[in-house]
Protein backbone atom coordinates (compact mmCIF):
# COMPACT_ATOMS: atom_id res chain seq x y z
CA UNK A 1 95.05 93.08 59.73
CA UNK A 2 94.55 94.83 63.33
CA UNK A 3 92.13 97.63 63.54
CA UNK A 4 93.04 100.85 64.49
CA UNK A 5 90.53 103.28 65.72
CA UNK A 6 91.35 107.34 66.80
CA UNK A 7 89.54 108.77 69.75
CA UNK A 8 89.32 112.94 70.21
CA UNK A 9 91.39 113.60 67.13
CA UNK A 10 92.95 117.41 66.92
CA UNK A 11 95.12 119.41 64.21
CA UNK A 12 98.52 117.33 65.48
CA UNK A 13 97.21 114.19 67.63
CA UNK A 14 94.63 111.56 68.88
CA UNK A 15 93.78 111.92 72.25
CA UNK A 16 93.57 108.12 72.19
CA UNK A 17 94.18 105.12 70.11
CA UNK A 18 92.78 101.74 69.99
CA UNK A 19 95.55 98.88 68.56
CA UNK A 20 95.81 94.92 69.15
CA UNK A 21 94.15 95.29 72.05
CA UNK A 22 95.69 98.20 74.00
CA UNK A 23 94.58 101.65 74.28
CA UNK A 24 97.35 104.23 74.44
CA UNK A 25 96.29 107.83 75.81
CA UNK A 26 98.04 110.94 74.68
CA UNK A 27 99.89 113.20 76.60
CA UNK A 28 97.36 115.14 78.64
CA UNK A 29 97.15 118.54 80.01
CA UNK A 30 94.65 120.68 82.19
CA UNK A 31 92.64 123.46 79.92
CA UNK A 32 91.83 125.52 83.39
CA UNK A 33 94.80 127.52 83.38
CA UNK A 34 96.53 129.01 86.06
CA UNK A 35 95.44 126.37 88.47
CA UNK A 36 97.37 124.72 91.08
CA UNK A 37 98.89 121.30 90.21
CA UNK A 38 96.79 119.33 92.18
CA UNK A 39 93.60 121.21 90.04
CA UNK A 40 95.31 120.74 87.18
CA UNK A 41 95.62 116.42 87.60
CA UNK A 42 92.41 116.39 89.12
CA UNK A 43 91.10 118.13 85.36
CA UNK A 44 93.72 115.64 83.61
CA UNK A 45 92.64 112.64 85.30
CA UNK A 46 89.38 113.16 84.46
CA UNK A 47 90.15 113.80 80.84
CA UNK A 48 91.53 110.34 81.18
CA UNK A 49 88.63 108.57 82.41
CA UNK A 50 86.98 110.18 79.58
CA UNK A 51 89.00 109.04 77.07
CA UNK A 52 89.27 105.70 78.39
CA UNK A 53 85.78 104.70 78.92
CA UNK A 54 85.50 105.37 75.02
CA UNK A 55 87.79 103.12 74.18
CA UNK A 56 85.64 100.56 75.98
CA UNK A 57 88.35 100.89 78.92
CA UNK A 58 89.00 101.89 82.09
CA UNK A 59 91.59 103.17 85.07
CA UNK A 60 91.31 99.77 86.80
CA UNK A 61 92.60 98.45 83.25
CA UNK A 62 95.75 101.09 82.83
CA UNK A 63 99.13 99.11 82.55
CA UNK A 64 101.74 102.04 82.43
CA UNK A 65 101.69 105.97 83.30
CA UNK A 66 104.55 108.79 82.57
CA UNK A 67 103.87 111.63 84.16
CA UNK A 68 105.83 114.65 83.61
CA UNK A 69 105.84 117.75 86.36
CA UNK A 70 107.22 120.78 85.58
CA UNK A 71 108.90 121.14 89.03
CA UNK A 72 109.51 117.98 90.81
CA UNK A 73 108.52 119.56 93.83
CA UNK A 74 105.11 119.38 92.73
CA UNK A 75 105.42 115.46 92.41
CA UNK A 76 103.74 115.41 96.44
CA UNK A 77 100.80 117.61 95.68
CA UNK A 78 100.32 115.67 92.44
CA UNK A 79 100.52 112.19 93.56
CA UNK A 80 97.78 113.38 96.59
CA UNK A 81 95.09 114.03 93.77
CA UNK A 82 97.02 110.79 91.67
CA UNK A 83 96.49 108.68 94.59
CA UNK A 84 92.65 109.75 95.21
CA UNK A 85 92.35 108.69 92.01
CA UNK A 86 94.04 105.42 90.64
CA UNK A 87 92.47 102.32 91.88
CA UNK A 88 94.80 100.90 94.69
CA UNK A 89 94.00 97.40 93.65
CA UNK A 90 95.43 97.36 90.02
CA UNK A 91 98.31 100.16 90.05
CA UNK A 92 100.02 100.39 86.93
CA UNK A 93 103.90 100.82 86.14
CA UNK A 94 104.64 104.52 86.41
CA UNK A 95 107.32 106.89 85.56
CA UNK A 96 107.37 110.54 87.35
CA UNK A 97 109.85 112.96 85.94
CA UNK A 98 110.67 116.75 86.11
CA UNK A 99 110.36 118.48 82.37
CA UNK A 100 109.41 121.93 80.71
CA UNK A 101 105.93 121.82 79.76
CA UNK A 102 104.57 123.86 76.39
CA UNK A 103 103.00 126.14 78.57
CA UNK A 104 104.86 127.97 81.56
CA UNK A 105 101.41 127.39 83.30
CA UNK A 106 101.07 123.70 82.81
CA UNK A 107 102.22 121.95 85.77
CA UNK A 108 101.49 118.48 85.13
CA UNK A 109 101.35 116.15 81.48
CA UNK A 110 100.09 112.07 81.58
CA UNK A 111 99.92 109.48 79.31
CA UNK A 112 98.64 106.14 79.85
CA UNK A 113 98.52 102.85 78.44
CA UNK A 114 95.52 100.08 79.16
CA UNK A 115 94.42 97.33 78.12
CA UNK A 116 90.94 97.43 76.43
């Protein structure tokens, strides 16, 4: 039997989850709101890093992103605090897509999957 184990648990989700290996990060979202979108991955990313490093993970580990912008046109000012970030040596699979966000003044959402 695999062991499951629930990081930063809330009312409705885990912010992560450890299974058969993998660790699969929730979508994420920026609490500093208004910011710009670049702010608001730069608070998400970090989030991330959080998240992963306790699941015994990290970015250089992440196998697959979706990203979700709430105006595509924000997919340039994104990827420039994305792109600071990621490690250029292991880039994951990644989907970038324009959606409505719960909040009018969330720009950005990402999940990730790594391995652990």
């Amino acid at each position: 039997m695999s062991t499951i184990i629930r990081h930063a648990g809330s009312k409705i989700l885990s912010g992560a989850v450890e299974a058969n290996g993998m660790v699969y990060v929730a979508g994420t979202v920026a609490d500093r709101l208004p910011a710009t979108v670049r702010a608001q991955t730069e608070e998400i990313l970090a989030k991330i890093d959080a998240l992963l490093a306790a699941a015994g993970s990290s970015k250089s580990k992440i196998v697959s992103a979706q990203i979700w912008v709430a105006d595509i046109r924000l997919r340039d000012e994104m990827n420039e605090a994305w792109l600071a970030w990621v490690d250029p040596h292991n880039l994951p699979a990644r989907a970038c897509v324009q959606a409505a966000l719960a909040n009018p003044q969330m720009l950005v959402e990402i999940a990730v999957t790594a391995v652990k």
